[in-house]
PDB file of N, CA and C in Angstrom:
ATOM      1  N   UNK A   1      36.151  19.262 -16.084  1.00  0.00           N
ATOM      2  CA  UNK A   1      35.058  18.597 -15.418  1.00  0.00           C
ATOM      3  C   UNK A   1      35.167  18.917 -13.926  1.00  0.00           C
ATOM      4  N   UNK A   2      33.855  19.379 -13.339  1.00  0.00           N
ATOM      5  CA  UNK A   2      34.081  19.568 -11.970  1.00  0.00           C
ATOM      6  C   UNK A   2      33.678  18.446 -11.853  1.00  0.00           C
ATOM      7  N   UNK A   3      33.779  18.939  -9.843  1.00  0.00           N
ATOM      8  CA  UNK A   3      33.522  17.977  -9.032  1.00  0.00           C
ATOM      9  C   UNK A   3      31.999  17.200  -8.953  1.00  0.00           C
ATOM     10  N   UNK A   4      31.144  18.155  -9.443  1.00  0.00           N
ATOM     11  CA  UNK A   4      29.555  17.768  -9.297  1.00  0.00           C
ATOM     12  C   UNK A   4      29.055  16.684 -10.091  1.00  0.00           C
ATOM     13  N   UNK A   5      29.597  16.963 -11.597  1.00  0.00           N
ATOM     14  CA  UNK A   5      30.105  16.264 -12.645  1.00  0.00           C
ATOM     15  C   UNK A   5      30.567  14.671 -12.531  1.00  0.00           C
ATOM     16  N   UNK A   6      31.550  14.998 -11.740  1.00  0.00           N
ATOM     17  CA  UNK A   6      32.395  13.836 -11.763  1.00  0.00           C
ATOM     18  C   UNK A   6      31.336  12.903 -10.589  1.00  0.00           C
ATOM     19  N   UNK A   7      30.973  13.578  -9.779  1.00  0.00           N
ATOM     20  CA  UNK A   7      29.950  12.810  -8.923  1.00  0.00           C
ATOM     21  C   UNK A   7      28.887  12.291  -9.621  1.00  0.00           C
ATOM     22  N   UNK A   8      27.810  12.745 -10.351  1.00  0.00           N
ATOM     23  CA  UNK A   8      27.035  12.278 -10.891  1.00  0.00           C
ATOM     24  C   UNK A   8      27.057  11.206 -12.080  1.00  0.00           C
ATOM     25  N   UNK A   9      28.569  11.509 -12.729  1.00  0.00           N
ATOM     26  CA  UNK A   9      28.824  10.034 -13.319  1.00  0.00           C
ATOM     27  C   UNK A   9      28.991   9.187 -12.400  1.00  0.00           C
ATOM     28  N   UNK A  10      29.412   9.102 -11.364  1.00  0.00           N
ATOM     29  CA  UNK A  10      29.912   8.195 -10.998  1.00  0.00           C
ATOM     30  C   UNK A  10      29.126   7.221 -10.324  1.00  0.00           C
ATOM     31  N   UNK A  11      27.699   7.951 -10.093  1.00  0.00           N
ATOM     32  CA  UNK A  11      26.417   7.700  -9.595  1.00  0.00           C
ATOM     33  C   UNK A  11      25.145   6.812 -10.613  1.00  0.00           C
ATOM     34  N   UNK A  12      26.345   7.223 -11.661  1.00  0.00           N
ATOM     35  CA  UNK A  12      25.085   6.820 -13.104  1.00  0.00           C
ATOM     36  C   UNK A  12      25.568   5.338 -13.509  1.00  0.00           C
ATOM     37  N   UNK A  13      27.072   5.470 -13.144  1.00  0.00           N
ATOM     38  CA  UNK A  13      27.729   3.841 -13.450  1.00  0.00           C
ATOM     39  C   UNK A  13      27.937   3.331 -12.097  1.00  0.00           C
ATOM     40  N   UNK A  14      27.242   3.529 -11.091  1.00  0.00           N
ATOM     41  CA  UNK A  14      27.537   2.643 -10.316  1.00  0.00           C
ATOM     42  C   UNK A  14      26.003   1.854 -10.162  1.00  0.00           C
ATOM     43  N   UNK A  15      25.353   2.670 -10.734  1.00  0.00           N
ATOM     44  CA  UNK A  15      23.754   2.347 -10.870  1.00  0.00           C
ATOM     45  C   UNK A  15      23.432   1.573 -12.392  1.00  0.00           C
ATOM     46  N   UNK A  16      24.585   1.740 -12.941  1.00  0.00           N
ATOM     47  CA  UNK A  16      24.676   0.744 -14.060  1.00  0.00           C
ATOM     48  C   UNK A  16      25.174  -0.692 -14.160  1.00  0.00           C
ATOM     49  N   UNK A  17      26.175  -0.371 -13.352  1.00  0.00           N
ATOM     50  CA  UNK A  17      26.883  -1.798 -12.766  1.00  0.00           C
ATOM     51  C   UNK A  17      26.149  -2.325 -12.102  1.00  0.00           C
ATOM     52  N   UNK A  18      25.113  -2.060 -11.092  1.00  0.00           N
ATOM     53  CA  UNK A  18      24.010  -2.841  -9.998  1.00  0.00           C
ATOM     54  C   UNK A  18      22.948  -3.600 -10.743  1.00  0.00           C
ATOM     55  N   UNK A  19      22.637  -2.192 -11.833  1.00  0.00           N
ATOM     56  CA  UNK A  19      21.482  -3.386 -13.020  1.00  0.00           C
ATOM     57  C   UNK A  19      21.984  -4.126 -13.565  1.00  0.00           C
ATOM     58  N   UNK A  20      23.511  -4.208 -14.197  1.00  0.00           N
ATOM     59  CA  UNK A  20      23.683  -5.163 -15.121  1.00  0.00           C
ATOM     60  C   UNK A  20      24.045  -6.181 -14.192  1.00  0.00           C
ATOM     61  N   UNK A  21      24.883  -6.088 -13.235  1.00  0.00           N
ATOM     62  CA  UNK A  21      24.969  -7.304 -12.360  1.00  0.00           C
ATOM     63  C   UNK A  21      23.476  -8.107 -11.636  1.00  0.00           C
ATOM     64  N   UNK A  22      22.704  -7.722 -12.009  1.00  0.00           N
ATOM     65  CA  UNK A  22      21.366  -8.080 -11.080  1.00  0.00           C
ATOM     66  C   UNK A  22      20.743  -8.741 -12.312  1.00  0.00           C
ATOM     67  N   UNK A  23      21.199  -8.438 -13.580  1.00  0.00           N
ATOM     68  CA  UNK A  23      20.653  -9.025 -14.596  1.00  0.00           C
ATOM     69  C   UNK A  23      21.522  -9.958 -14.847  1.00  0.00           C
ATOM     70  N   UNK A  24      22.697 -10.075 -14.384  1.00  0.00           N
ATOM     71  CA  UNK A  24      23.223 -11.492 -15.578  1.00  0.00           C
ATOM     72  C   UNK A  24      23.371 -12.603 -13.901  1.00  0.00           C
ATOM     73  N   UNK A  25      23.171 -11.779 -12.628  1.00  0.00           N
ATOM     74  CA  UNK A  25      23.365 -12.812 -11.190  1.00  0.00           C
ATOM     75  C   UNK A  25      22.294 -14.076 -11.595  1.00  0.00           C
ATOM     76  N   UNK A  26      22.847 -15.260 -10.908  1.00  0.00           N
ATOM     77  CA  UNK A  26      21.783 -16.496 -11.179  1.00  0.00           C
ATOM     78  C   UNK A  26      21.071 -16.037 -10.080  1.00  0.00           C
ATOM     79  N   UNK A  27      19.909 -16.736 -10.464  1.00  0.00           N
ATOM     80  CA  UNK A  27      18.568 -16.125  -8.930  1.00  0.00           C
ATOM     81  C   UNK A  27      18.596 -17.287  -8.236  1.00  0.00           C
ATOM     82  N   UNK A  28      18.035 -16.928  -6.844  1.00  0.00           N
ATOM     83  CA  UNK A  28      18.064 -17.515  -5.737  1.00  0.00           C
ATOM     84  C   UNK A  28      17.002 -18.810  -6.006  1.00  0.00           C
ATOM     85  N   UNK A  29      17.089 -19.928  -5.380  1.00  0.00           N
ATOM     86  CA  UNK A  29      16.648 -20.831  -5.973  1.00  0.00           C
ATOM     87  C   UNK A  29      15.043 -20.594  -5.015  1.00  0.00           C
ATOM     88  N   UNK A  30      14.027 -21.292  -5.519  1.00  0.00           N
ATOM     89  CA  UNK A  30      12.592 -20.683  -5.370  1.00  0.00           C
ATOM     90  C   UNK A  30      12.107 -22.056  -5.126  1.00  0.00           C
ATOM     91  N   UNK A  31      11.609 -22.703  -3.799  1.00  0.00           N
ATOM     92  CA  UNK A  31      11.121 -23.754  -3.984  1.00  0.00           C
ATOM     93  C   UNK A  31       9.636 -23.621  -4.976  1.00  0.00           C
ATOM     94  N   UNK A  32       8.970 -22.997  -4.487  1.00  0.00           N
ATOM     95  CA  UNK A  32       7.434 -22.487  -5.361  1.00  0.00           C
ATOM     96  C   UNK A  32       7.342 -22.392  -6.657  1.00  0.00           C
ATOM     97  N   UNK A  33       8.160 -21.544  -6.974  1.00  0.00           N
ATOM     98  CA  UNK A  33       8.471 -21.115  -8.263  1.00  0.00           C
ATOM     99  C   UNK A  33       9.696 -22.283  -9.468  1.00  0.00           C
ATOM    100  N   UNK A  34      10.498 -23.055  -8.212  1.00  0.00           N
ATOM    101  CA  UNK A  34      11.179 -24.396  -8.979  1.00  0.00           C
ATOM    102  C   UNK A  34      10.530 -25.508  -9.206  1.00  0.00           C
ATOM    103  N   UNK A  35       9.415 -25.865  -8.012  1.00  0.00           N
ATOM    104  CA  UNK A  35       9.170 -27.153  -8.053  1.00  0.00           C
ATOM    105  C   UNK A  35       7.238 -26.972  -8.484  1.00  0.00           C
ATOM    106  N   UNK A  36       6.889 -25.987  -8.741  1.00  0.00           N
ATOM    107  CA  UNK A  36       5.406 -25.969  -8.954  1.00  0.00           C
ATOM    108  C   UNK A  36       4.644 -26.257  -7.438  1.00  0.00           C
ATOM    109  N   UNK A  37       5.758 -26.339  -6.350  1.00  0.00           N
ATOM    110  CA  UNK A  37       4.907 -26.859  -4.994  1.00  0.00           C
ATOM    111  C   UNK A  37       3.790 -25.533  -4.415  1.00  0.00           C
ATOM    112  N   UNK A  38       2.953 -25.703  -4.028  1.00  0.00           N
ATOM    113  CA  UNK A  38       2.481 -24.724  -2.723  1.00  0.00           C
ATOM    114  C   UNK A  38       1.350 -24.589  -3.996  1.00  0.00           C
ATOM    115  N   UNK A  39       1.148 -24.567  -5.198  1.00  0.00           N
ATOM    116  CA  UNK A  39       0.354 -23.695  -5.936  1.00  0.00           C
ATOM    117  C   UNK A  39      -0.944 -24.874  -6.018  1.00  0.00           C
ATOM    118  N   UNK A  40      -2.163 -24.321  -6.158  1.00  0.00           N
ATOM    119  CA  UNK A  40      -3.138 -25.041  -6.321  1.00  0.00           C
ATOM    120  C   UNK A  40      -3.173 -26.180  -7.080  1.00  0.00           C
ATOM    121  N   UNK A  41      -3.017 -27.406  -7.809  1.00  0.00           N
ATOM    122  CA  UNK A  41      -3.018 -28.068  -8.852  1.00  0.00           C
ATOM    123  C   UNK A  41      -4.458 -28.042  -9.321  1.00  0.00           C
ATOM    124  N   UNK A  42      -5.071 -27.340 -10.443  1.00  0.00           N
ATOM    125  CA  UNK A  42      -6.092 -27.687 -11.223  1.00  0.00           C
ATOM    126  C   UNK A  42      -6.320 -28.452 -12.036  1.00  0.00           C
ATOM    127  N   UNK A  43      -6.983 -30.096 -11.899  1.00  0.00           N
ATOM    128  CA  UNK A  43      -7.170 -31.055 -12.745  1.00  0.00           C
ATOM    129  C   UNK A  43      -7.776 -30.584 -14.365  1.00  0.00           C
ATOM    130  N   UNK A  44      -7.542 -31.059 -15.164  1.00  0.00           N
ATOM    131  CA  UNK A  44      -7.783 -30.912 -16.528  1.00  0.00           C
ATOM    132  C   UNK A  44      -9.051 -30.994 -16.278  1.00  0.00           C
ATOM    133  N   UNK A  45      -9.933 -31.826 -15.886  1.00  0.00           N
ATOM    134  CA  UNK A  45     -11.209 -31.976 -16.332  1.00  0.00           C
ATOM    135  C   UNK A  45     -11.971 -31.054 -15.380  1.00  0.00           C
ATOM    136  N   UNK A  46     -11.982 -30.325 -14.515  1.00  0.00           N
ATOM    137  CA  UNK A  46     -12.149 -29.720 -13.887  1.00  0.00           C
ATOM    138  C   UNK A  46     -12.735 -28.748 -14.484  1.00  0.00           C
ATOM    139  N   UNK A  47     -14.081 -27.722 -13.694  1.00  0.00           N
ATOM    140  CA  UNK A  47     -14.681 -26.675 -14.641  1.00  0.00           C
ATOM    141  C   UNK A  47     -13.606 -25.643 -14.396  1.00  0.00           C
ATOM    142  N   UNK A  48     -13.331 -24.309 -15.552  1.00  0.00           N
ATOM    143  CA  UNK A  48     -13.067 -23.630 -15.425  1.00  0.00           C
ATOM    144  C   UNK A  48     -13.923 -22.527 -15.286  1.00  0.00           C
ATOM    145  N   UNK A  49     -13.812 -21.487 -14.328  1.00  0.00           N
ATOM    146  CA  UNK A  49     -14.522 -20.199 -14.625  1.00  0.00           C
ATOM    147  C   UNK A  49     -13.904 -19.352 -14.696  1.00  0.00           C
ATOM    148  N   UNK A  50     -14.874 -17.846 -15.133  1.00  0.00           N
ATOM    149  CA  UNK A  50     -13.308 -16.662 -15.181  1.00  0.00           C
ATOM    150  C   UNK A  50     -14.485 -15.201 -14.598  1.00  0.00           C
ATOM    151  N   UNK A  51     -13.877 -14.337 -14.372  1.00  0.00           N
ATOM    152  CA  UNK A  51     -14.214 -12.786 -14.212  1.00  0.00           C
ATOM    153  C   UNK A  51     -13.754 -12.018 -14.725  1.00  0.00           C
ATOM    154  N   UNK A  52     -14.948 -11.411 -15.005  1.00  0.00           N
ATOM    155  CA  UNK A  52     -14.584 -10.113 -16.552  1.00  0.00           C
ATOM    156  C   UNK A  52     -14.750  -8.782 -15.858  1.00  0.00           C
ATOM    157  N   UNK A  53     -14.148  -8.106 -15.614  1.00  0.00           N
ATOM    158  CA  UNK A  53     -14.376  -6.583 -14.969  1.00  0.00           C
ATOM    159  C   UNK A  53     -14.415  -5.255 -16.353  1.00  0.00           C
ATOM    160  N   UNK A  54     -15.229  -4.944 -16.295  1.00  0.00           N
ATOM    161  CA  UNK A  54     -15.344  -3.723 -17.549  1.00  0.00           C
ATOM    162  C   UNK A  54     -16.172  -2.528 -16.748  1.00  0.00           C
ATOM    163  N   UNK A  55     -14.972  -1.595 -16.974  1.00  0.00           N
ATOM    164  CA  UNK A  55     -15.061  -0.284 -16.567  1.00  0.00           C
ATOM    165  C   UNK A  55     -14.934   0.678 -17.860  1.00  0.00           C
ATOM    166  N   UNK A  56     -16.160   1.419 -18.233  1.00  0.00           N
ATOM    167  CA  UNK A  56     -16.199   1.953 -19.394  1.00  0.00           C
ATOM    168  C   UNK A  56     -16.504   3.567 -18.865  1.00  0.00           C
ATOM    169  N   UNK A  57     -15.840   4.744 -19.482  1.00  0.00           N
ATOM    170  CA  UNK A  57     -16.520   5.857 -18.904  1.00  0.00           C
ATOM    171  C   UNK A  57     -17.447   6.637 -19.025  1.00  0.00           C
ATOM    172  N   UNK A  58     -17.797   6.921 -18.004  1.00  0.00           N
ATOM    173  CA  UNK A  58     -19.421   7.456 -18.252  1.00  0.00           C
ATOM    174  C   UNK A  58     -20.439   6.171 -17.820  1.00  0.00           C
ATOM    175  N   UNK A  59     -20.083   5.288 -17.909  1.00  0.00           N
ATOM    176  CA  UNK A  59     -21.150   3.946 -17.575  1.00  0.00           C
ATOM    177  C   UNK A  59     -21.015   3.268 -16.314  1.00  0.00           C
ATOM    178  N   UNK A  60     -22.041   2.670 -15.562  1.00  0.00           N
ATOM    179  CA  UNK A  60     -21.342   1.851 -14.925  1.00  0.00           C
ATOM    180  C   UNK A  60     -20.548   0.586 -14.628  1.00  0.00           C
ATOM    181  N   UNK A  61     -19.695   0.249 -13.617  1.00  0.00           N
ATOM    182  CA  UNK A  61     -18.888  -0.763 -14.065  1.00  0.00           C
ATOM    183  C   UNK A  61     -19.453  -2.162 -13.843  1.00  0.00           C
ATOM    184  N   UNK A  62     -18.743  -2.823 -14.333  1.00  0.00           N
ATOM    185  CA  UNK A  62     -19.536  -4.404 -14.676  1.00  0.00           C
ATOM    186  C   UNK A  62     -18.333  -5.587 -13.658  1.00  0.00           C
ATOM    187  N   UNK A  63     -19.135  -6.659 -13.214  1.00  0.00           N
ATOM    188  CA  UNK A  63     -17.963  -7.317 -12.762  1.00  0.00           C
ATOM    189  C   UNK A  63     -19.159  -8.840 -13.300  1.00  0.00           C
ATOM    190  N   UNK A  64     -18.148  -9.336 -14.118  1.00  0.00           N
ATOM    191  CA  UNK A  64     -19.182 -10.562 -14.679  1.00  0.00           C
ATOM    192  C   UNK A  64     -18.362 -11.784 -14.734  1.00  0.00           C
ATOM    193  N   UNK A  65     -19.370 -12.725 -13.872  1.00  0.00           N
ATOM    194  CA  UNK A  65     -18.545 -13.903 -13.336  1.00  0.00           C
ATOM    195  C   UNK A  65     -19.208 -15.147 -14.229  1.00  0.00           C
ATOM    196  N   UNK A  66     -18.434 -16.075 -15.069  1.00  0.00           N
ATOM    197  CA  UNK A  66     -18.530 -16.688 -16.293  1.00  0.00           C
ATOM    198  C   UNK A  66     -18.680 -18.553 -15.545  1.00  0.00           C
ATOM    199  N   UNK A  67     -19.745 -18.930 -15.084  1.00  0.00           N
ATOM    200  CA  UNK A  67     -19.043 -20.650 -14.784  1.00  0.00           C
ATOM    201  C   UNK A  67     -19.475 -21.179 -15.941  1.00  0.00           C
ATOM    202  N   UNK A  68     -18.264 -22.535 -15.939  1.00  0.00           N
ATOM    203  CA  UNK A  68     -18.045 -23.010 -17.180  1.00  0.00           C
ATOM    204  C   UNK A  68     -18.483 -24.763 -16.457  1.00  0.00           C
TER     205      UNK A  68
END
């Protein structure tokens, strides 16, 4: 085994060790994402609406806005 060899493993597990450690690390704690804070609260009874975007080819595209 050369040297080039031996470099590029060593490049492949050190880039293996970074994913697996990044996968099993506990994550940083998230106020937003822990406590549901900052995000809009949408009441249940509240209307919902939605937007439909359809891009078909050859046609033109559609952007269709649904109130409920």
């Amino acid at each position: 085994m050369d040297w080039q060899q031996l470099v590029s493993l060593l490049i492949v597990a050190a880039a293996a060790t970074l994913l697996l450690g990044s996968k099993f690390r506990r994550q940083r704690f998230s106020f937003q994402r822990d406590t549901h804070c900052g995000c809009a609260a949408v009441p249940q009874s509240a209307s919902q609406s939605s937007i439909i975007f359809r891009a078909r080819k050859g046609h033109r595209p559609e952007v269709l806005v649904k109130m409920r």
